[in-house]
N, C-alpha and C. Protein backbone atom coordinates (compact mmCIF):
# COMPACT_ATOMS: atom_id res chain seq x y z
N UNK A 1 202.30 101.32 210.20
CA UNK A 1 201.09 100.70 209.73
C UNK A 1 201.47 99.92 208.49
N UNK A 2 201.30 98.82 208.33
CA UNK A 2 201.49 97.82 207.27
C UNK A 2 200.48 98.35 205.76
N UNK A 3 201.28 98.32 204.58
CA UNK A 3 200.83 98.58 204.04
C UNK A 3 199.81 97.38 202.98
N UNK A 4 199.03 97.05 202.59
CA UNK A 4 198.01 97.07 202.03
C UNK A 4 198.42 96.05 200.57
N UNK A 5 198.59 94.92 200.30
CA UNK A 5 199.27 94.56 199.24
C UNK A 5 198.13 93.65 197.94
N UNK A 6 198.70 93.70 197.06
CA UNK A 6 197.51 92.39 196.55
C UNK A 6 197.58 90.89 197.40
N UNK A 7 196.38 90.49 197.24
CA UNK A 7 196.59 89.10 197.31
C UNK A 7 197.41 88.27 196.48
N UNK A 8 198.03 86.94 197.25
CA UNK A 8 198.84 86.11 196.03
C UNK A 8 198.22 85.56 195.33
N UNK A 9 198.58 85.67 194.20
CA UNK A 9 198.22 84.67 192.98
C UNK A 9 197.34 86.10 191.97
N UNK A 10 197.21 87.41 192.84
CA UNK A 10 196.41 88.54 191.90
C UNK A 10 195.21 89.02 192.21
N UNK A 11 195.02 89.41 191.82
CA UNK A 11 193.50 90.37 191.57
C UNK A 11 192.95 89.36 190.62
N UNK A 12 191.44 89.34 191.08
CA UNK A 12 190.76 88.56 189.80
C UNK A 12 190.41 89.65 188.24
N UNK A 13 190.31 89.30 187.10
CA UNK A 13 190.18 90.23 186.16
C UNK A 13 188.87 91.03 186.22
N UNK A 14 188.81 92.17 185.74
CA UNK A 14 187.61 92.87 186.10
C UNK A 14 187.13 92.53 184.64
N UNK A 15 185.73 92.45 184.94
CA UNK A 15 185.23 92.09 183.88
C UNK A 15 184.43 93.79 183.02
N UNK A 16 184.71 93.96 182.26
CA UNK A 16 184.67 95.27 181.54
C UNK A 16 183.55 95.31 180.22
N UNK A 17 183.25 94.09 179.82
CA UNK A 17 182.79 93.61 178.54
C UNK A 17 181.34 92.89 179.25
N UNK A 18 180.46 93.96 178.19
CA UNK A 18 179.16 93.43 178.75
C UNK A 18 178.74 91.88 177.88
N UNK A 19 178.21 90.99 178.83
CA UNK A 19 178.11 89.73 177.65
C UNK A 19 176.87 89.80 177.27
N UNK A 20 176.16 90.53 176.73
CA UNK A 20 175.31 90.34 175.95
C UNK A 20 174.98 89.80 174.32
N UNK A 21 173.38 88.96 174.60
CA UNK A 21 173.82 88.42 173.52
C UNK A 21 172.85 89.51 171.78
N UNK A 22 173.32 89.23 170.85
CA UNK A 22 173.30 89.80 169.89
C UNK A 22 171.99 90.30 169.38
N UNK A 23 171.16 91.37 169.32
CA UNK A 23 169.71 91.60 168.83
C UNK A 23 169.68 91.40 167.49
N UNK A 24 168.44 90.68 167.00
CA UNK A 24 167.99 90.41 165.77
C UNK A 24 169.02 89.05 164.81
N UNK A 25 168.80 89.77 163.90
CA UNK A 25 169.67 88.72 163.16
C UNK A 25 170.58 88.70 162.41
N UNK A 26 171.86 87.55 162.08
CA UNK A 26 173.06 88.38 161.41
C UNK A 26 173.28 89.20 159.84
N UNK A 27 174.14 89.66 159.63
CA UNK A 27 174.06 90.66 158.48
C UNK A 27 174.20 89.84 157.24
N UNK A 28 174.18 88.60 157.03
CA UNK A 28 173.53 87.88 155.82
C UNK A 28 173.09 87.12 155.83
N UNK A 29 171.92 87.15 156.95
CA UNK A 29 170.36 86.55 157.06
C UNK A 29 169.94 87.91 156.37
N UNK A 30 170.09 88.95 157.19
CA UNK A 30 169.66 90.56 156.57
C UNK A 30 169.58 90.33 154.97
N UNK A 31 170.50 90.42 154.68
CA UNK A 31 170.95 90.65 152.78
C UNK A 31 170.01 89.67 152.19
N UNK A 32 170.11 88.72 152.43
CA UNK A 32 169.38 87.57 151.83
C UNK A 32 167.56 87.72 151.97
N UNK A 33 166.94 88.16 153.30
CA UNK A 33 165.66 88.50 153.47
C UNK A 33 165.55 89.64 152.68
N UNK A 34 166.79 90.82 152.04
CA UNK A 34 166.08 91.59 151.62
C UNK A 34 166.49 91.35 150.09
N UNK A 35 166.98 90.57 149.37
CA UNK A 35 167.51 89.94 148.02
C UNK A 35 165.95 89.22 148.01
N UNK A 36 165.36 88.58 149.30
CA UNK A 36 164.36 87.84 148.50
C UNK A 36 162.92 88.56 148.44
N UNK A 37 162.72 89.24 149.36
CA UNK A 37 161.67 90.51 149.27
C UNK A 37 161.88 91.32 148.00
N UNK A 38 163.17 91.77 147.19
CA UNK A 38 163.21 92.38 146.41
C UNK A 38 162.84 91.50 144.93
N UNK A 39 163.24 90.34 145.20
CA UNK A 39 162.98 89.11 144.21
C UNK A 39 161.36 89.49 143.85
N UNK A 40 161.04 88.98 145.05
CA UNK A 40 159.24 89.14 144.83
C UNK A 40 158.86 90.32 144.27
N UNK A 41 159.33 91.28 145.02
CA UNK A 41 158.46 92.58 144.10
C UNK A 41 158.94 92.73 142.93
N UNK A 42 160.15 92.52 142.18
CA UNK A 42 160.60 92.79 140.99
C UNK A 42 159.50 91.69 140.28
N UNK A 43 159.50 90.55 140.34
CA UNK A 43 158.39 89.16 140.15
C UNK A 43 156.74 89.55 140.00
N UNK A 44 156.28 90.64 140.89
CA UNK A 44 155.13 90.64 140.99
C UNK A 44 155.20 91.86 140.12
N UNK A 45 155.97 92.85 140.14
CA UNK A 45 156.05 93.69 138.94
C UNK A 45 156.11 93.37 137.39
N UNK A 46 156.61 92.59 137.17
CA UNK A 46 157.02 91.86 135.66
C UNK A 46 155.52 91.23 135.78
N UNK A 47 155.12 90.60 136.93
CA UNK A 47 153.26 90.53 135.71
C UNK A 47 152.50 91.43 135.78
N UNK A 48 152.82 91.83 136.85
CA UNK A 48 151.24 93.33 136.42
C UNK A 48 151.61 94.01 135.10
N UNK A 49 153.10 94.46 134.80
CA UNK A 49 153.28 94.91 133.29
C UNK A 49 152.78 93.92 132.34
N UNK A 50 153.36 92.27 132.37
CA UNK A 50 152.42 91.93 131.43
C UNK A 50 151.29 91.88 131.39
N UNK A 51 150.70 92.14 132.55
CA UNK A 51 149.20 92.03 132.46
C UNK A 51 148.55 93.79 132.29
N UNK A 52 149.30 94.43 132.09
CA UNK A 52 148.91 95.53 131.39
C UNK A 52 149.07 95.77 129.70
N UNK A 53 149.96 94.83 129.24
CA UNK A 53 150.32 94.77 128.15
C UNK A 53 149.28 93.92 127.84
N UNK A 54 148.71 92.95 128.08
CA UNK A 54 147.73 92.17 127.90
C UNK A 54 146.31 92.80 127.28
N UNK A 55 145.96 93.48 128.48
CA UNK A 55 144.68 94.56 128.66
C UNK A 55 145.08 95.40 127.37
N UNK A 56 145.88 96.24 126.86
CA UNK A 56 146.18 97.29 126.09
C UNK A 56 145.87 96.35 124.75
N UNK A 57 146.53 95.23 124.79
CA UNK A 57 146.30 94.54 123.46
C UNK A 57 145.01 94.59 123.28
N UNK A 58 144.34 93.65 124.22
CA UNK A 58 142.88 93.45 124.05
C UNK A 58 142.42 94.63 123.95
N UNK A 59 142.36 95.77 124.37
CA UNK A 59 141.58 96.89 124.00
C UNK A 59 141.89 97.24 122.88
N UNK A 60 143.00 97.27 122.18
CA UNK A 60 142.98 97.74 120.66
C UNK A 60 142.25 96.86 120.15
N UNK A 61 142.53 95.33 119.92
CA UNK A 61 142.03 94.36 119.25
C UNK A 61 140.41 94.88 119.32
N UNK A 62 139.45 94.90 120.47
CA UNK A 62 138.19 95.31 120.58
C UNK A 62 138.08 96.30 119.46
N UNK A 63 138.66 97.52 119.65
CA UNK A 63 138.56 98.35 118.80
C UNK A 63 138.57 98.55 117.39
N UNK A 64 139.60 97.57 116.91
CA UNK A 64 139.90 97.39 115.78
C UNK A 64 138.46 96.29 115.44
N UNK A 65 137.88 95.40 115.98
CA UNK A 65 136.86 94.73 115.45
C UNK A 65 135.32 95.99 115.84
N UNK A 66 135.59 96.30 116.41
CA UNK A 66 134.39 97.38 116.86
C UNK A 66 134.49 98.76 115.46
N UNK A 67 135.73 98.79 114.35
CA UNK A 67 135.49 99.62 113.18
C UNK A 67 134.64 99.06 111.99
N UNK A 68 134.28 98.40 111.49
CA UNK A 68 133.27 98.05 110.91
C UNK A 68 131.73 98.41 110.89
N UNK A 69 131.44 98.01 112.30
CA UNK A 69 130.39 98.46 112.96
C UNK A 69 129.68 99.31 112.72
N UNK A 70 131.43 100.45 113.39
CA UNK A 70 131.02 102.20 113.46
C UNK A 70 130.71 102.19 112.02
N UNK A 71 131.48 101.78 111.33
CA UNK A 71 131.69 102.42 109.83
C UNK A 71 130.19 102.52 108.95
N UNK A 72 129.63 100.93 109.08
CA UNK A 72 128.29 101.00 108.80
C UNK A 72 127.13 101.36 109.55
N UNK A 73 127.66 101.64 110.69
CA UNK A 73 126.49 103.03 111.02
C UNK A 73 126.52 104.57 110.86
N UNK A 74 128.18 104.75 110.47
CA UNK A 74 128.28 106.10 109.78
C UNK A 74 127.29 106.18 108.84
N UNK A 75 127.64 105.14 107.65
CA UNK A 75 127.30 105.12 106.67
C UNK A 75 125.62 105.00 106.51
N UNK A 76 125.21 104.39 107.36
CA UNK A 76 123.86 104.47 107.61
C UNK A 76 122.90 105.77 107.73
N UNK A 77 124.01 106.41 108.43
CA UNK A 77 123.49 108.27 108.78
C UNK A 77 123.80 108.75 107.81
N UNK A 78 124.50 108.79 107.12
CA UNK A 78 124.88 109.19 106.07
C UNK A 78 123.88 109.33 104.75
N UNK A 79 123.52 107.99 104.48
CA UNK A 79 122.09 107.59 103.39
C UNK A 79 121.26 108.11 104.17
N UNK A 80 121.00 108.20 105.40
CA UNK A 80 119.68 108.55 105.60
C UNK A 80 119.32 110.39 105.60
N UNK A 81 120.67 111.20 105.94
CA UNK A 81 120.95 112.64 105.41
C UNK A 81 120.71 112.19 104.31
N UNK A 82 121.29 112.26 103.59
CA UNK A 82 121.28 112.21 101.48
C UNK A 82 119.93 112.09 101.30
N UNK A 83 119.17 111.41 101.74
CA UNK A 83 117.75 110.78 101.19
C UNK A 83 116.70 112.06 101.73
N UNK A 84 117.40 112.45 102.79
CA UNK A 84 116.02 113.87 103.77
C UNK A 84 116.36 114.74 102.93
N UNK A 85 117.94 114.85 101.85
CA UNK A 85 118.28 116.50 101.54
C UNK A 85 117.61 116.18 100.22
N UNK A 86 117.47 114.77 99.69
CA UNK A 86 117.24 114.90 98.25
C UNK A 86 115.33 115.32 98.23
N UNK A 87 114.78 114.85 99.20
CA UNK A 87 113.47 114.92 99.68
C UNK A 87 112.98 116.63 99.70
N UNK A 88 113.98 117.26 100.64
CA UNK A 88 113.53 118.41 100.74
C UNK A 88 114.37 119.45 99.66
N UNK A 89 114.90 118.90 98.77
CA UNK A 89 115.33 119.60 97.51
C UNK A 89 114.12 119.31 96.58
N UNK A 90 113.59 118.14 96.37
CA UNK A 90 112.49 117.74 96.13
C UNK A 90 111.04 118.93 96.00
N UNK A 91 111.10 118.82 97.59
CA UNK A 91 109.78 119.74 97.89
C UNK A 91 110.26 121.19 97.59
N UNK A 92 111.07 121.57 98.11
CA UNK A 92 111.76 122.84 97.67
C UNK A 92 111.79 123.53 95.88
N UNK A 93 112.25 122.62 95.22
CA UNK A 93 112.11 122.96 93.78
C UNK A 93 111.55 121.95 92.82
N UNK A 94 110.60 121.30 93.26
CA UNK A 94 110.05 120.24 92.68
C UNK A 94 110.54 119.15 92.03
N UNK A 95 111.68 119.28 91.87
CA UNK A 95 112.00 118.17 90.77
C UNK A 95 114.01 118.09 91.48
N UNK A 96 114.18 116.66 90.82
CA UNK A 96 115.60 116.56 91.43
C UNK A 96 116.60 116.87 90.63
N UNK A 97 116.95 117.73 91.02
CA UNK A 97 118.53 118.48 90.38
C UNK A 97 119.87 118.23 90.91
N UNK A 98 120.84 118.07 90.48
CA UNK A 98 122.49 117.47 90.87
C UNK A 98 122.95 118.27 90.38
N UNK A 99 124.10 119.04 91.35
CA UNK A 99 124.79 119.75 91.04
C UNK A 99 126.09 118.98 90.47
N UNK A 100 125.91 117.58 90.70
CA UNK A 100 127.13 117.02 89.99
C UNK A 100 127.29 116.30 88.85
N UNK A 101 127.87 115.88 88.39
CA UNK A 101 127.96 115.36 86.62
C UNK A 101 128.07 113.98 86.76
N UNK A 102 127.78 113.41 87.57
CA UNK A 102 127.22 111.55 88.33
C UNK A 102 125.94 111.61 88.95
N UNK A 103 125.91 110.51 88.85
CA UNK A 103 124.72 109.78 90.03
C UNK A 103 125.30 109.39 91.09
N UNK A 104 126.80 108.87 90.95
CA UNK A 104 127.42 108.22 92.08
C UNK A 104 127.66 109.12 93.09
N UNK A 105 127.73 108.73 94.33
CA UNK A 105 127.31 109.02 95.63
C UNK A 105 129.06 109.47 96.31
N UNK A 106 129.12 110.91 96.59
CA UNK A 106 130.14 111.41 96.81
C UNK A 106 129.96 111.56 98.53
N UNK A 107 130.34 111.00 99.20
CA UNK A 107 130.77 111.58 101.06
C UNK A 107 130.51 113.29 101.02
N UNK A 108 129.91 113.71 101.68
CA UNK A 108 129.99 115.18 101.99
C UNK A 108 130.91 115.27 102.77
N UNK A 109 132.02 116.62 102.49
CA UNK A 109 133.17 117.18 103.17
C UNK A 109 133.00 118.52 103.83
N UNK A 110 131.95 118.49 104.07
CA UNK A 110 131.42 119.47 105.22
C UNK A 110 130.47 119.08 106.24
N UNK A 111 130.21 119.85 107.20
CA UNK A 111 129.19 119.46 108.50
C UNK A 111 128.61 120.66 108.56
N UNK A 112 127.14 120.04 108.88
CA UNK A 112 126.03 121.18 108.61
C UNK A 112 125.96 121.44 110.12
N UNK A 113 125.91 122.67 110.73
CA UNK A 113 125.89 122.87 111.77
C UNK A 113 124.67 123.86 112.13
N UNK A 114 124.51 123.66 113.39
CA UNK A 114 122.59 124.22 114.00
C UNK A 114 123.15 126.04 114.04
N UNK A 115 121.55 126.68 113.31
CA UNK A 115 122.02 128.03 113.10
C UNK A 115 122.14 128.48 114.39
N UNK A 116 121.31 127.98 115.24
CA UNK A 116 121.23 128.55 116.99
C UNK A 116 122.33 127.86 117.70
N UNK A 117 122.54 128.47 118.49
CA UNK A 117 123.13 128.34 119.61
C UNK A 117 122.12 127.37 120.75
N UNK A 118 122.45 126.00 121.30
CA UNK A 118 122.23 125.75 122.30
C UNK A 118 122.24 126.43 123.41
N UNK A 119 121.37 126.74 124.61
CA UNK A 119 121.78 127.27 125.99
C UNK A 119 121.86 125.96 126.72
């Protein structure tokens, strides 16, 4: 029985290698889409900080023009205590007595507090 030989000229090559073509996109399109996504958020970060730094200013600034204000409405409560205690020292012992050696008007360094208890 004759045996079995290649053809002349060969065997054709087997093809082993799938040709497919490449998914997505190459690895510095990659780098670069994510260099520029990172661009932006670093970008959009740097203003919201300044724009928190912004806000913080302006709120002190408010504040700092909003002390005056307070101050003369402390001071307002203030004369208007002095004037009820001198009133009811007044009615209390008829006549006005100072325990201090001025007329001039000293800040009280205490707080009068309610003998009761709130519920």
């Amino acid at each position: 029985m004759p045996q079995d030989l290649p053809p002349s000229g060969g065997y054709e090559p087997v093809q082993y290698k799938r040709n497919l073509p490449a998914r997505g996109f190459r690895p510095g399109v990659m780098l670069f889409a994510m260099a520029g996504v990172m661009t932006f958020g670093f970008w959009k970060v740097g203003k919201g900080i300044r724009e928190q730094n912004e806000l913080a200013r302006e709120k002190m600034w408010s504040r700092i023009h909003l002390i005056p204000m307070l101050t003369a409405e402390e001071d307002r409560d203030l004369v208007r205590r002095h004037y009820a205690d001198q009133a009811r020292e007044k009615e209390l012992l008829g006549s006005q007595t100072s325990p201090y050696n001025s007329d001039r008007f000293v800040r009280p360094t205490f707080a009068v507090t309610p003998s009761q208890k709130s519920q």
